[in-house]
C-alpha atoms as a PDB file:
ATOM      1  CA  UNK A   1       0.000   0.000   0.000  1.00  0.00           C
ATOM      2  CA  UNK A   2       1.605   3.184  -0.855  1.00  0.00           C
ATOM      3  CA  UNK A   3       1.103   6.475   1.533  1.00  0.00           C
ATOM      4  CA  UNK A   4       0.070   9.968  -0.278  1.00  0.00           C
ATOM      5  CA  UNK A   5      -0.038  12.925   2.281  1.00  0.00           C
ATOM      6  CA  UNK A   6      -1.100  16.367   1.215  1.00  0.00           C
ATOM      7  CA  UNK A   7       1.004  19.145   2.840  1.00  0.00           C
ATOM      8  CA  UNK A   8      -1.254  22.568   2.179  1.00  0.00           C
ATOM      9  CA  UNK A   9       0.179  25.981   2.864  1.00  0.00           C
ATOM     10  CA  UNK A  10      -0.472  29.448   1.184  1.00  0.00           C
ATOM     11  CA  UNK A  11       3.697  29.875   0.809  1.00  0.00           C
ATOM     12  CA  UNK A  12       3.599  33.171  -0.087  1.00  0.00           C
ATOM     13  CA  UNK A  13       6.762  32.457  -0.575  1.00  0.00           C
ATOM     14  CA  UNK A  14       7.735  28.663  -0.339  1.00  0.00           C
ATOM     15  CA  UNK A  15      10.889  29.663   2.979  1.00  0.00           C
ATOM     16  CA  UNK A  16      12.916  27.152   3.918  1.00  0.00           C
ATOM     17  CA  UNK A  17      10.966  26.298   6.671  1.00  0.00           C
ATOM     18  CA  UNK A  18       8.538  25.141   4.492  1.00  0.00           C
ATOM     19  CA  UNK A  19      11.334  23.024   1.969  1.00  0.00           C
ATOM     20  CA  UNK A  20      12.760  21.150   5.385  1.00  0.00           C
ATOM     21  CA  UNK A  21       9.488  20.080   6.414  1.00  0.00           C
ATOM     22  CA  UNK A  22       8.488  18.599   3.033  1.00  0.00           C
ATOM     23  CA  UNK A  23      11.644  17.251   2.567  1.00  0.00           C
ATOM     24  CA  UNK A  24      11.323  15.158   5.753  1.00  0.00           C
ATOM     25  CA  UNK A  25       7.449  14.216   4.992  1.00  0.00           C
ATOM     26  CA  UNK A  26       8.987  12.679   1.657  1.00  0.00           C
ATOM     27  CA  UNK A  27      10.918  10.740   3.463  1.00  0.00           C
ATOM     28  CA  UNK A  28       7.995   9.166   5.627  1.00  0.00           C
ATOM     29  CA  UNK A  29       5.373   9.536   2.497  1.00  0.00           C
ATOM     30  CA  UNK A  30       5.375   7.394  -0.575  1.00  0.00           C
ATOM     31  CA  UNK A  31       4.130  10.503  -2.521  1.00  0.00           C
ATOM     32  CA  UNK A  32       3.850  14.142  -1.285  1.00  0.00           C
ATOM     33  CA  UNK A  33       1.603  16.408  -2.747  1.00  0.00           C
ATOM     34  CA  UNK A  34       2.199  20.105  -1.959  1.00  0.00           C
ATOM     35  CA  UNK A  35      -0.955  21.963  -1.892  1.00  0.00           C
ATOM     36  CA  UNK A  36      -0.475  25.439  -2.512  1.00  0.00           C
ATOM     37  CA  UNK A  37      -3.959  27.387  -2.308  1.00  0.00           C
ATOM     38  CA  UNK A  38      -5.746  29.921  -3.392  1.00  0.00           C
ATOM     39  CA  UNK A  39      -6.347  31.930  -0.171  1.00  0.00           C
ATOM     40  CA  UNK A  40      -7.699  34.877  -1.804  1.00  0.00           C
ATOM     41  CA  UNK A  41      -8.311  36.424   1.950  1.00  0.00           C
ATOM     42  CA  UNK A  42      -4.856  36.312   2.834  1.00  0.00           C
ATOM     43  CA  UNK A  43      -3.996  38.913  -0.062  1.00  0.00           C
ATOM     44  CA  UNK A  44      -1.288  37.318  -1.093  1.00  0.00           C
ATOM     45  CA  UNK A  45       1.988  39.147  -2.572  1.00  0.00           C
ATOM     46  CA  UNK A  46       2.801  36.268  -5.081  1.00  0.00           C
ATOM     47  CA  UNK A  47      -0.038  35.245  -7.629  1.00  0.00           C
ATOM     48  CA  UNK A  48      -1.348  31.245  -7.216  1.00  0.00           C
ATOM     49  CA  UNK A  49       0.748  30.410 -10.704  1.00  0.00           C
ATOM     50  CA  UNK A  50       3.923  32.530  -9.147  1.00  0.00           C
ATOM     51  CA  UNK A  51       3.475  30.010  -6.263  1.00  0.00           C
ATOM     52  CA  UNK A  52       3.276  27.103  -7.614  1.00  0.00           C
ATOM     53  CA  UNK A  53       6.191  28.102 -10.572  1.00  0.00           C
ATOM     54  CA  UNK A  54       8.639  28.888  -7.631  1.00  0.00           C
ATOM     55  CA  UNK A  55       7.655  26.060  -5.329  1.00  0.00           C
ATOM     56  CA  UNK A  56       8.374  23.664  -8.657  1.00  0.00           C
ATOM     57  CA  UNK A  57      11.493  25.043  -9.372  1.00  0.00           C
ATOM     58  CA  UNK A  58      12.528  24.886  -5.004  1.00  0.00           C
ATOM     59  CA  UNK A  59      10.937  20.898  -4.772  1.00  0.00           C
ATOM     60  CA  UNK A  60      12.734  19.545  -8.536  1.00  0.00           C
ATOM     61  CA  UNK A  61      14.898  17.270  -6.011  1.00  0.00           C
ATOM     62  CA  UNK A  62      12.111  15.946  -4.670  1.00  0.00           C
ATOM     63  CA  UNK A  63      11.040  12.742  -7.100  1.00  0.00           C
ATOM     64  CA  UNK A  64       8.285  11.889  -5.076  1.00  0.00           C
ATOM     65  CA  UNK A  65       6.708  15.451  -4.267  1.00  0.00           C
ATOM     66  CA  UNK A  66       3.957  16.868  -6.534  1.00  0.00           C
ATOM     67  CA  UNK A  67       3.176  20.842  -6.865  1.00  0.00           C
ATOM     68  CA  UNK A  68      -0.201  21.427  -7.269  1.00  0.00           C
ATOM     69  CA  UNK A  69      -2.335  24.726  -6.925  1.00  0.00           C
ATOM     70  CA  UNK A  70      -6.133  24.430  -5.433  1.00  0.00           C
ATOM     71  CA  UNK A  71      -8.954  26.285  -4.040  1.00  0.00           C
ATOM     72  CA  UNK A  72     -11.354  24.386  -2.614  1.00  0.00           C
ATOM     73  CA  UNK A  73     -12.107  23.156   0.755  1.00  0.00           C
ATOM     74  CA  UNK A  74      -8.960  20.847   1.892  1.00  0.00           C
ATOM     75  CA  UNK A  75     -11.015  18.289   2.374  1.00  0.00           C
ATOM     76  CA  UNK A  76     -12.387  18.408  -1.157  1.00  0.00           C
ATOM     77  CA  UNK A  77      -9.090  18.767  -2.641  1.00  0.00           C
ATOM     78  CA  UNK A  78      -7.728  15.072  -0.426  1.00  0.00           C
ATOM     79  CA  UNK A  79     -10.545  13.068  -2.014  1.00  0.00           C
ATOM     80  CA  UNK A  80     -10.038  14.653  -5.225  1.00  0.00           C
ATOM     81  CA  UNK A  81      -5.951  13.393  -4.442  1.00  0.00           C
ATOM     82  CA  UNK A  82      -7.189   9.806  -2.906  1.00  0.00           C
ATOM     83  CA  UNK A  83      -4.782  11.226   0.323  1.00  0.00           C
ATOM     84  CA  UNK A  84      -6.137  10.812   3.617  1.00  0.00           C
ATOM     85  CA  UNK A  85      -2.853  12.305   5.466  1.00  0.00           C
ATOM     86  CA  UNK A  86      -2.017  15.796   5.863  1.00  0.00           C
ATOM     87  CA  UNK A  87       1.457  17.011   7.336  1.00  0.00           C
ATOM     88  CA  UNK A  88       1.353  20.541   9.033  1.00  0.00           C
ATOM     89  CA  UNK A  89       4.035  22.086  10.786  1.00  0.00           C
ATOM     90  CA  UNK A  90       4.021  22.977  14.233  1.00  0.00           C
ATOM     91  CA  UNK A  91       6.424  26.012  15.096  1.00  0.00           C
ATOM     92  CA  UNK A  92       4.871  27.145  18.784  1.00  0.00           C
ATOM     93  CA  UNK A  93       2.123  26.738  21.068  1.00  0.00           C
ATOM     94  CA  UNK A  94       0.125  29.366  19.162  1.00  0.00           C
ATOM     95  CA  UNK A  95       0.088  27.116  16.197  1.00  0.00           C
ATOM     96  CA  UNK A  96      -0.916  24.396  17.802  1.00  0.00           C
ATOM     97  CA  UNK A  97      -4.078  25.997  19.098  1.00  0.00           C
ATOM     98  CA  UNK A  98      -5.110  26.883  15.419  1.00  0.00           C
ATOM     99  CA  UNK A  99      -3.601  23.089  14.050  1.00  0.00           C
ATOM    100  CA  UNK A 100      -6.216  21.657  16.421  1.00  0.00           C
ATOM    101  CA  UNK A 101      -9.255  23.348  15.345  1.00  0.00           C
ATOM    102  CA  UNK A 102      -7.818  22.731  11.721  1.00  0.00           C
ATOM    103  CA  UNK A 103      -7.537  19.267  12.365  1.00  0.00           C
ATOM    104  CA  UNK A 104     -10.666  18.391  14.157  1.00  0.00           C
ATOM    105  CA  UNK A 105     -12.671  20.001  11.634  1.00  0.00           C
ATOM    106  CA  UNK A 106     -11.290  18.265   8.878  1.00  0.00           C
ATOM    107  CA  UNK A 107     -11.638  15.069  10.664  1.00  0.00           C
ATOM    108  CA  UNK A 108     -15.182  15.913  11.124  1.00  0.00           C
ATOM    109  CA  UNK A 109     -15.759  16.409   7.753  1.00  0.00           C
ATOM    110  CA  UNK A 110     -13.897  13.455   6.305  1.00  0.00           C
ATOM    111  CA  UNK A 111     -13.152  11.022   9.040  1.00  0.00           C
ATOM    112  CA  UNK A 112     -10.957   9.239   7.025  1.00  0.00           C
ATOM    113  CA  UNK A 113      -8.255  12.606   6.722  1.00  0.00           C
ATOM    114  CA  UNK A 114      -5.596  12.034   9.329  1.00  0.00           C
ATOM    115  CA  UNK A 115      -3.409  15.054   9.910  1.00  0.00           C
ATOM    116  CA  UNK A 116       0.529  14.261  10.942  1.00  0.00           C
ATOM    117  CA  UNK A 117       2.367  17.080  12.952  1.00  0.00           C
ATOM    118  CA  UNK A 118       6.313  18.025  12.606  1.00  0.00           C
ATOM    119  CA  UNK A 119       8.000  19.903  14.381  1.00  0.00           C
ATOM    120  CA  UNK A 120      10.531  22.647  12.362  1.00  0.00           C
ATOM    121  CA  UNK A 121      13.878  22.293  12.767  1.00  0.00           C
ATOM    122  CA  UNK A 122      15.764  24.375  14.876  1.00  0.00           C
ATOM    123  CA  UNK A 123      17.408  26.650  12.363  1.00  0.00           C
ATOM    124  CA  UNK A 124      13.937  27.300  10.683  1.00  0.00           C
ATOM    125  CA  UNK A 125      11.623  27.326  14.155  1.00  0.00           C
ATOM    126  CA  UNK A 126      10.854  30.347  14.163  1.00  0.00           C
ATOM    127  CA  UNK A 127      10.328  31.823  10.410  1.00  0.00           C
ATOM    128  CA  UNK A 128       7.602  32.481   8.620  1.00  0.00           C
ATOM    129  CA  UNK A 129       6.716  33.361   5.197  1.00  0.00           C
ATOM    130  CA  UNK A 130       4.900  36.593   6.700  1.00  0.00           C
ATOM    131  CA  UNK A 131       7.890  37.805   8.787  1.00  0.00           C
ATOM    132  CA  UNK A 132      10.240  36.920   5.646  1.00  0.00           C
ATOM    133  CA  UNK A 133       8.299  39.287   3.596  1.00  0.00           C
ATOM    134  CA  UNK A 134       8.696  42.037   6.359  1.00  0.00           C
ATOM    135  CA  UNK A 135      12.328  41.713   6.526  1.00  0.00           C
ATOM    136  CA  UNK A 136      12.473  42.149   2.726  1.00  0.00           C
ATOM    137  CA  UNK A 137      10.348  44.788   2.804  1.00  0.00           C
ATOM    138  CA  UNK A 138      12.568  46.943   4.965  1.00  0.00           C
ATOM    139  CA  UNK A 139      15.723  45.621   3.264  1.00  0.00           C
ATOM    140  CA  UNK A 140      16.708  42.855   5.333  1.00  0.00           C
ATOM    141  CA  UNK A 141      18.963  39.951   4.027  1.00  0.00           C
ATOM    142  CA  UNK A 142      16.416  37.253   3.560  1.00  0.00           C
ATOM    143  CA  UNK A 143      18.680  34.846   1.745  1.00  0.00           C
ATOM    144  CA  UNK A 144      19.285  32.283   4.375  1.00  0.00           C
ATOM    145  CA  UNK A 145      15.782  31.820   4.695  1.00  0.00           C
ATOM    146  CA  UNK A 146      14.615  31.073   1.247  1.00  0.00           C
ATOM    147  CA  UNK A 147      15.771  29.245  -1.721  1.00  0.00           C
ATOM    148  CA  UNK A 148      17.517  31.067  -4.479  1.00  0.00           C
ATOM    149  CA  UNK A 149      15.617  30.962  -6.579  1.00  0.00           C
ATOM    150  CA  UNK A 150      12.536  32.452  -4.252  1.00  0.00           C
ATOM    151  CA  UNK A 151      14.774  35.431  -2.931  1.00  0.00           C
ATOM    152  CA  UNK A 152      15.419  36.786  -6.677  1.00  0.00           C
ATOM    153  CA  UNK A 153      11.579  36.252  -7.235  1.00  0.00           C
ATOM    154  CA  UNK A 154      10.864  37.943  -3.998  1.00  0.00           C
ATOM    155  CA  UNK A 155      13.275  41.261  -4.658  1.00  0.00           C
ATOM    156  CA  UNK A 156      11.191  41.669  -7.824  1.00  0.00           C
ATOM    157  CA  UNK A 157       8.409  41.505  -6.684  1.00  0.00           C
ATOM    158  CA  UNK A 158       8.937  44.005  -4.438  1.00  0.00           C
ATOM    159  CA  UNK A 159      11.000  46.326  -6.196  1.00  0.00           C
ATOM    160  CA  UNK A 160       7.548  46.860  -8.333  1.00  0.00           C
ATOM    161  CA  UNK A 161       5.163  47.036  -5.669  1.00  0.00           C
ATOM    162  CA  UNK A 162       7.606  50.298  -4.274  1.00  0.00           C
END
């Protein structure tokens, strides 16, 4: 029996963070699909293509991870995938508190959906895409905290919304 998990994030951008954890669920997962979405109340900086052309071109090292862009309800989107795992990422207690209601409700609405917790690693424990795009923002190096590829994509982008 082979294992798909679904690991669903906005990455606005893909950081690091985000690359170790998947990394680490393809090691436990058969097939990994990353699940970028929509969120079109989040008011993202990078478009849902941008996000899933820069999270390709991060993940090519990954043979057994998929990119794929959605918006429906995550639940939806795992049947649609035949997955019945997802892997979130635990930084803090804070996320936790929001990973449980997550988690319950999409047990709730498809009991069959398990979701799988990891912890960051220690380098990346306390990053997120959000405070990445601050840093930019003011002109902080960001370049330890995303892939190359992402921080070049990331200047431009911002260099045009100035």
């Amino acid at each position: 029996m082979t294992t798909k998990a679904i690991y669903p994030g906005t990455f606005d951008p893909l950081t690091n963070g985000h690359l170790d954890l998947l990394t680490r669920a393809s090691r436990l997962f058969d097939h990994v699909v990353l699940a970028i979405a929509a969120s079109p109340s989040k008011h993202t900086l990078f478009t849902l293509d941008e996000r899933v052309a820069l999270a390709k071109g991060a993940t090519q090292h990954l043979s057994n991870v998929e990119v794929v862009g959605f918006s429906d309800l995550m639940v939806h989107f795992a049947q649609q995938q035949n997955a019945n795992i997802l892997v979130r990422g635990l930084r803090a207690v804070a996320d936790f508190e929001y990973e449980l209601q997550l988690a319950k409700m999409n047990h709730h609405l498809m009991p069959t959906l398990e979701s799988v917790f990891l912890m960051p690693s220690e380098e990346w424990s306390f990053i997120s895409s959000s405070l990445v795009k601050e840093v930019a923002r003011h002109g902080g190096d960001v370049s330890h905290f995303l892939p190359d590829a992402i921080v070049s994509a990331l200047a431009d982008k911002l260099s045009k919304k100035m």
